[in-house]
Each structure stands twice: as structure tokens, then as C-alpha cells.
N, C-alpha and C. Protein backbone atom coordinates (compact mmCIF):
# COMPACT_ATOMS: atom_id res chain seq x y z
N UNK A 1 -14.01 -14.09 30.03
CA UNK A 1 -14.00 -12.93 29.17
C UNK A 1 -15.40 -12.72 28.60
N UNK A 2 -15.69 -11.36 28.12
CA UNK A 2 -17.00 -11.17 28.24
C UNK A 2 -16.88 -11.05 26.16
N UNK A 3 -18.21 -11.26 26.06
CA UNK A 3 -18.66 -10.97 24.75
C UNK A 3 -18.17 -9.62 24.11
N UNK A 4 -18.22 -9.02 24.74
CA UNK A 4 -17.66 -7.31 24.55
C UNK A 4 -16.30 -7.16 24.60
N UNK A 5 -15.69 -8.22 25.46
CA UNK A 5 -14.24 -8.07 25.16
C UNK A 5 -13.84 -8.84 24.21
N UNK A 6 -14.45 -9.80 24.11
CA UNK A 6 -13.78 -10.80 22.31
C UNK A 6 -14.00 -10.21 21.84
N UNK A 7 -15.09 -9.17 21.26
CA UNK A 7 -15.46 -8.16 19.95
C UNK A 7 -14.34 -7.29 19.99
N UNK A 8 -14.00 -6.69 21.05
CA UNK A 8 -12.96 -5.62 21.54
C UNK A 8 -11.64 -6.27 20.99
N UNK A 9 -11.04 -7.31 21.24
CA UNK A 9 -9.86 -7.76 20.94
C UNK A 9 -9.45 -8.47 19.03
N UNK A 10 -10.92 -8.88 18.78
CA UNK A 10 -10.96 -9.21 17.33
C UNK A 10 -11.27 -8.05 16.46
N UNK A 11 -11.68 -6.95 16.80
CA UNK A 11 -11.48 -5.58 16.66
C UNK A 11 -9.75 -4.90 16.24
N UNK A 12 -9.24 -4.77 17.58
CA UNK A 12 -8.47 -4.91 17.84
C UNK A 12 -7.01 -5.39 16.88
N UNK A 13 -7.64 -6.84 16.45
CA UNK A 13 -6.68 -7.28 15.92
C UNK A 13 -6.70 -7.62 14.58
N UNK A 14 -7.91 -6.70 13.88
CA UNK A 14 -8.10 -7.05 12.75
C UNK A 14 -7.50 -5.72 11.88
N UNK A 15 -7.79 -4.39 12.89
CA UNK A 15 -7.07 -3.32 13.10
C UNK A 15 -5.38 -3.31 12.80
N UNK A 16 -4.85 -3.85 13.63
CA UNK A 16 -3.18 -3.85 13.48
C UNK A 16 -2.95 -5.15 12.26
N UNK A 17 -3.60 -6.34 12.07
CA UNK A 17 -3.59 -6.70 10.49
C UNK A 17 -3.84 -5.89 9.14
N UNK A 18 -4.53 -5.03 9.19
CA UNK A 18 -4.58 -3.89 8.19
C UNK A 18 -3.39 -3.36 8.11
N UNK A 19 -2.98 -2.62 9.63
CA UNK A 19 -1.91 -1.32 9.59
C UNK A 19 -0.45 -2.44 9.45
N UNK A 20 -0.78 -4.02 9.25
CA UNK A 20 0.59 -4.38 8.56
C UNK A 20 0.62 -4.63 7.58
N UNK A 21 -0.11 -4.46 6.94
CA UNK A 21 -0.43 -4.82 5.38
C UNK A 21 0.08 -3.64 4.80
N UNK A 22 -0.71 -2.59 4.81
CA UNK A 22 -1.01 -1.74 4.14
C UNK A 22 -0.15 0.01 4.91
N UNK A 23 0.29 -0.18 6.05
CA UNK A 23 0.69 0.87 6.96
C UNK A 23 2.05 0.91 6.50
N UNK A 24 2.67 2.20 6.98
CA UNK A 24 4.20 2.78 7.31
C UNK A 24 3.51 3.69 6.15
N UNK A 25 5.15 4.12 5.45
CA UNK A 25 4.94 5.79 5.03
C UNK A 25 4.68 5.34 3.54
N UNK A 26 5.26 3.77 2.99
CA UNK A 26 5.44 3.77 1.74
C UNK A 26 4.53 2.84 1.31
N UNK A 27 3.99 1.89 1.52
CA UNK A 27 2.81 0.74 0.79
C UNK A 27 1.71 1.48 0.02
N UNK A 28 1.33 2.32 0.29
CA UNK A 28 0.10 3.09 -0.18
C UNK A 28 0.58 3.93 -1.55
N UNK A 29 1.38 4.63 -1.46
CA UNK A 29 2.18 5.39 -1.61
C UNK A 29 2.68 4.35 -3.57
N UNK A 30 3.00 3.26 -2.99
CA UNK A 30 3.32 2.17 -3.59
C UNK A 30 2.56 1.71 -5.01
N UNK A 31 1.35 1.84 -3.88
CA UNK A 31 0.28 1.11 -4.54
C UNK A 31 -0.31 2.19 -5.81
N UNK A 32 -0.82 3.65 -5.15
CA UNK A 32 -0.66 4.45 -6.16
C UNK A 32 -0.29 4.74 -7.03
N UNK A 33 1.20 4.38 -7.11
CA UNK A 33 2.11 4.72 -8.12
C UNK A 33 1.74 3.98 -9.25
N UNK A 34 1.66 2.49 -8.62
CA UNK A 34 1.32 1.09 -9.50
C UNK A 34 0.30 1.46 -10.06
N UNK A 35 -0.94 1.90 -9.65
CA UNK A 35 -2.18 1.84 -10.02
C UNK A 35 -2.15 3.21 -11.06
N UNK A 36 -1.04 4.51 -11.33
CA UNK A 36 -1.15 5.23 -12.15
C UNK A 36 -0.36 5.20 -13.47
N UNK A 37 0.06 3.63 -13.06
CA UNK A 37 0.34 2.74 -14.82
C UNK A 37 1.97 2.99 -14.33
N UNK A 38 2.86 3.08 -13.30
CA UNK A 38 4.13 2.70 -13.17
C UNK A 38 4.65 1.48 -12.41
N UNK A 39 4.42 0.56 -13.70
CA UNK A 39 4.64 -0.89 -13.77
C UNK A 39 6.38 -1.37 -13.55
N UNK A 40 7.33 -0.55 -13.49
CA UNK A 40 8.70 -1.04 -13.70
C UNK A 40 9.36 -0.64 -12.98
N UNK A 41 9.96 -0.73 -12.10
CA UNK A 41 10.89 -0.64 -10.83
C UNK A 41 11.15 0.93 -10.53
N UNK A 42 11.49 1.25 -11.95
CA UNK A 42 12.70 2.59 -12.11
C UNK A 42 11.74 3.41 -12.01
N UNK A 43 10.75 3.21 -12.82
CA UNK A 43 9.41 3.98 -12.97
C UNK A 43 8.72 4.39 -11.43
N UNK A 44 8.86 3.37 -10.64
CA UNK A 44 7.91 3.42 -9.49
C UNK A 44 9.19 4.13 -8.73
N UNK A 45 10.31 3.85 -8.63
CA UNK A 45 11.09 5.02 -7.96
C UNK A 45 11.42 6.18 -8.28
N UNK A 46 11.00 6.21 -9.83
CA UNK A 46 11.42 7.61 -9.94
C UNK A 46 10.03 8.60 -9.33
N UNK A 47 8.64 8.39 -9.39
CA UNK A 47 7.56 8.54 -8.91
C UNK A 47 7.47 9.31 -7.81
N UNK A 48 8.36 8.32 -7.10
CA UNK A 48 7.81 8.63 -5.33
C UNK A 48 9.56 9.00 -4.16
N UNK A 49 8.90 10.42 -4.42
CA UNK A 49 10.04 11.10 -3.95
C UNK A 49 10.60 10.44 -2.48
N UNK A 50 12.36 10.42 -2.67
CA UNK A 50 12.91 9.97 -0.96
C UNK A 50 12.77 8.59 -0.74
N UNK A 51 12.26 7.86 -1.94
CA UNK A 51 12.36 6.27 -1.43
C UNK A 51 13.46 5.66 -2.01
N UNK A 52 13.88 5.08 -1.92
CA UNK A 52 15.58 4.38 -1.97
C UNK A 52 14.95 2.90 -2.09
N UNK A 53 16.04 2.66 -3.23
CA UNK A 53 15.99 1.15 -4.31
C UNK A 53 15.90 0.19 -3.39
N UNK A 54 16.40 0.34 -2.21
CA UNK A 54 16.46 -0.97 -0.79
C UNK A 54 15.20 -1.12 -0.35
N UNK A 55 14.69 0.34 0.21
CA UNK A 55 13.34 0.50 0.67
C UNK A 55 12.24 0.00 -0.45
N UNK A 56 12.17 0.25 -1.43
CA UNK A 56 10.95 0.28 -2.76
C UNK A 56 11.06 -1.32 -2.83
N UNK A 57 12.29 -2.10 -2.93
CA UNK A 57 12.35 -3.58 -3.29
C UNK A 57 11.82 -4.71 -2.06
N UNK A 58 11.80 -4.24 -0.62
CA UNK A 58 11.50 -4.62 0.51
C UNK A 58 9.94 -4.62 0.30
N UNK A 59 9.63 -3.32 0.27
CA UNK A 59 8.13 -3.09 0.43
C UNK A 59 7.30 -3.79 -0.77
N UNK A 60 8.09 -3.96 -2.25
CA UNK A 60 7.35 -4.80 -3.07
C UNK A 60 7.19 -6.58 -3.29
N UNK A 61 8.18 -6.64 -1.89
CA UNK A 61 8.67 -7.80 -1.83
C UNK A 61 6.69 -8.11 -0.54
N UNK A 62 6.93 -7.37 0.20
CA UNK A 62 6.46 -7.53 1.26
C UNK A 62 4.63 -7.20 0.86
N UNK A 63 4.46 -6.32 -0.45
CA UNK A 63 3.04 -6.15 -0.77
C UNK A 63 2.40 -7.53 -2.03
N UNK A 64 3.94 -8.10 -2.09
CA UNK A 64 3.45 -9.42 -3.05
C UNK A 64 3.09 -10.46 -2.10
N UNK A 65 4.03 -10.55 -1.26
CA UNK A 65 3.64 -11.66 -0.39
C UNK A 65 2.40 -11.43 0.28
N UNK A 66 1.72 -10.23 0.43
CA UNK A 66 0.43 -9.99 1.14
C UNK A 66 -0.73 -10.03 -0.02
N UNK A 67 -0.23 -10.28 -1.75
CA UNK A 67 -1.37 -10.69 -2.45
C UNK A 67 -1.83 -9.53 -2.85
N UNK A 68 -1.04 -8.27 -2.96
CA UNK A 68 -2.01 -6.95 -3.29
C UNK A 68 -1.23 -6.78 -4.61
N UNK A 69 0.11 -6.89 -4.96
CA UNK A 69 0.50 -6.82 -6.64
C UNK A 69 0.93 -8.05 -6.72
N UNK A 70 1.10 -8.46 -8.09
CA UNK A 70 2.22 -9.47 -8.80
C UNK A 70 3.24 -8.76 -9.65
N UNK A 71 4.24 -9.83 -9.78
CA UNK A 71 5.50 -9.43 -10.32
C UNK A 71 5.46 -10.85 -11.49
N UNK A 72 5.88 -9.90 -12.39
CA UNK A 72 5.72 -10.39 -13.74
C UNK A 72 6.86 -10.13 -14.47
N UNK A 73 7.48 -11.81 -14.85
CA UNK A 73 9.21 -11.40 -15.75
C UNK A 73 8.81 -11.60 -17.02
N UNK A 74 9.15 -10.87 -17.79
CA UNK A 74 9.42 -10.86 -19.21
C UNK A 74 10.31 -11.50 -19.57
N UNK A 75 10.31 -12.42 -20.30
CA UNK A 75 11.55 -13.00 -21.04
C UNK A 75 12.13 -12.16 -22.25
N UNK A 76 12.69 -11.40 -21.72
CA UNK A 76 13.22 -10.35 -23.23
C UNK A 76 14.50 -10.11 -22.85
N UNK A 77 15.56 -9.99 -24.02
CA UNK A 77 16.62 -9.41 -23.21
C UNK A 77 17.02 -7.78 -23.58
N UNK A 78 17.12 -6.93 -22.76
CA UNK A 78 16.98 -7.44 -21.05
C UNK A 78 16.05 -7.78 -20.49
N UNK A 79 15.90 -8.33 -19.53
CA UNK A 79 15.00 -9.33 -18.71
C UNK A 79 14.04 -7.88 -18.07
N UNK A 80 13.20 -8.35 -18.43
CA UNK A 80 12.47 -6.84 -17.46
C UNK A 80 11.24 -7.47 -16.75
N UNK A 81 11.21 -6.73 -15.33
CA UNK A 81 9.91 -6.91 -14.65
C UNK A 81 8.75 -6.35 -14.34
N UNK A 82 7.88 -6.17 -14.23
CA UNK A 82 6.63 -5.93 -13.89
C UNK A 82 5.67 -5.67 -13.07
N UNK A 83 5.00 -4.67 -12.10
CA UNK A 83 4.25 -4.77 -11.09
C UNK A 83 3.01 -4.40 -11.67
N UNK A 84 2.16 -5.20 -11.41
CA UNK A 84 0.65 -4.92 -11.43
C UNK A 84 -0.22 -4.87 -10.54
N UNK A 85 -1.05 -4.54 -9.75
CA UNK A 85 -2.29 -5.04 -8.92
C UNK A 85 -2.94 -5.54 -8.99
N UNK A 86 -3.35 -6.70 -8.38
CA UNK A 86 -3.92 -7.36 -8.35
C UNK A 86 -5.59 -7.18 -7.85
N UNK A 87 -6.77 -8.11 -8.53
CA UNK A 87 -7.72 -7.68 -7.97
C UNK A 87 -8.28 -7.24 -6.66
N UNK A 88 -7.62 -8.21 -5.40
CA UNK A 88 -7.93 -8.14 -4.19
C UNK A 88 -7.46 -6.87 -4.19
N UNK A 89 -5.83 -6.32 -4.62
CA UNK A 89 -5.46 -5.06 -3.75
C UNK A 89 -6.92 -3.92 -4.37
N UNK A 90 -7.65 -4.05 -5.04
CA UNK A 90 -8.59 -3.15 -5.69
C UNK A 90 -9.46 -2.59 -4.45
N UNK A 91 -9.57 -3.71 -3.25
CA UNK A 91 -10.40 -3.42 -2.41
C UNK A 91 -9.86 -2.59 -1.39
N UNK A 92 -8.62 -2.03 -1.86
CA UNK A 92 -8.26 -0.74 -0.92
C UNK A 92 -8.84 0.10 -0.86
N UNK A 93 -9.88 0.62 -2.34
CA UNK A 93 -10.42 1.69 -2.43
C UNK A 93 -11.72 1.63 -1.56
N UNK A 94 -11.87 0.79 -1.08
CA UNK A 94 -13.22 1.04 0.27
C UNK A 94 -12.20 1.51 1.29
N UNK A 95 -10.87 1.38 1.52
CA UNK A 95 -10.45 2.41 2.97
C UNK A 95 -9.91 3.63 2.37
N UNK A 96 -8.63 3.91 0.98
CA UNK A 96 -8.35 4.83 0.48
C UNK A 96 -9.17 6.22 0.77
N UNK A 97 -10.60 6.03 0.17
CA UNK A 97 -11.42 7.38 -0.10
C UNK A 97 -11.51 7.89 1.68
N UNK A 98 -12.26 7.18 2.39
CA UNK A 98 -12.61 7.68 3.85
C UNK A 98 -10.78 8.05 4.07
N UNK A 99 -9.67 7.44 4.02
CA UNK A 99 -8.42 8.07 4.68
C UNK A 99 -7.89 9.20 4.07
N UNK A 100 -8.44 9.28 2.64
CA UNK A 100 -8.07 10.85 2.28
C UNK A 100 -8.52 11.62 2.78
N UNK A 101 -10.00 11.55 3.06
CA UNK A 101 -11.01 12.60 3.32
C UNK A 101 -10.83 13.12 5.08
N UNK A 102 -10.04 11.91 5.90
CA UNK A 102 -9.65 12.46 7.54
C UNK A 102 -8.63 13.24 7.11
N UNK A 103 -7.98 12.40 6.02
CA UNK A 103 -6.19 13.23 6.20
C UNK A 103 -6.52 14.56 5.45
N UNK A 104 -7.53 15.31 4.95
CA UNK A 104 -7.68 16.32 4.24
C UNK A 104 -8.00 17.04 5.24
N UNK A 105 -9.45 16.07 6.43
CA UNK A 105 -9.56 17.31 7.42
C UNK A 105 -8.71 17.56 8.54
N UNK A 106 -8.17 16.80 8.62
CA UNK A 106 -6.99 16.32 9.72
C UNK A 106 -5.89 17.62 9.45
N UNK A 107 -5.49 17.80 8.17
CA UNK A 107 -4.67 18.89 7.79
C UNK A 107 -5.37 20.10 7.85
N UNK A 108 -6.36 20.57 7.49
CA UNK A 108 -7.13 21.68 7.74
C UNK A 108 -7.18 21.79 9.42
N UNK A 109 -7.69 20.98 10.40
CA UNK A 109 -8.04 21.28 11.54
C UNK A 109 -6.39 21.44 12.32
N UNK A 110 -5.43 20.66 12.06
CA UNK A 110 -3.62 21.50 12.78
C UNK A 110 -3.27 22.79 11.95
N UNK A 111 -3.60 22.88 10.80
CA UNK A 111 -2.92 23.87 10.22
C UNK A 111 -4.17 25.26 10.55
N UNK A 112 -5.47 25.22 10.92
CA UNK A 112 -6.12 26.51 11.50
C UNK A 112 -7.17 26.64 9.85
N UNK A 113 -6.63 26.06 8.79
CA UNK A 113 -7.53 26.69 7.68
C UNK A 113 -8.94 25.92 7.62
């Protein structure tokens, strides 16, 4: 294998490690919500239209284990929990800005405006 193809394949596969982290319709989506101070379950579903309590608890299950929020219990009763972001997830905002700015022209160039 050539030099160009290890670059090609660690490319490659550093690529589809991102788009599992951070990809599908809701992680981002997620993360936003979190990051515009909706720290509490109900809060983050009421937020983000069409996501369902199964879906929202999977995906926060699945963005803790990847180290981008923590979950934080309160000992109060009632017991209440917590999502925050964590510093690492901060470094989304080096891909965030460039993916708004395709998906802005991306929508302008199908839609003709």
C-alpha cells in the first residue's frame, strides 16, 4: 500500500469517527440546545421540535459516553438532572461555523435564491 493510500484511508476514517460522534439529525441539534442554557431533560425536549423522550435519552446517553456533555444529579427531592458541556465538546465550534456556512449555501444553491 502506498503512502497516499494510508493518508487516504486514515482520512477516511477519521471522517466516519466524526460523523459517529457528532452525525444523524439530532446530536448537534442536542448540543445547541445544551449550549443555549437547556440543562434539564424536559427543557431540552421541549426545545427541539419532533424528538421523542426515547430518542433525546439515547442520544444523551450516547453524547456522554463520547465525552461531549456530563450529567449531573442533584440530590434534591425531586431528584433532578443536569446536562452540561463539557470543555472538549467546545471544540465543535471549529466544525459548527464552516457547516453552517455550506448548509446556508447549500440551501441557496437547490432552492435557486
Amino acid at each position: 500500500m502506498t503512502e497516499q493510500e494510508i493518508k487516504f484511508k486514515e482520512k477516511i476514517k477519521a471522517i466516519q469517527d466524526t460523523m459517529y460522534v457528532i452525525g444523524g439529525k439530532w446530536k448537534i441539534v442536542i448540543i445547541l440546545s445544551i449550549y443555549n442554557g437547556n440543562k434539564r431533560f424536559n427543557d431540552i425536549v421541549a426545545s427541539i421540535p419532533k424528538i421523542t423522550n426515547r430518542v433525546l435519552s439515547k442520544e444523551l446517553k450516547h453524547l456522554e459516553e463520547n465525552l461531549l456533555i456530563s450529567r449531573k444529579v442533584i440530590d434534591e427531592y425531586p431528584v433532578r438532572i443536569e446536562y452540561t458541556l463539557t470543555e472538549y465538546c467546545l471544540s465543535i465550534d471549529e466544525l459548527a461555523g464552516p457547516m453552517e456556512k455550506w448548509g446556508k449555501n447549500h440551501m441557496k444553491k437547490i432552492s435557486g435564491k
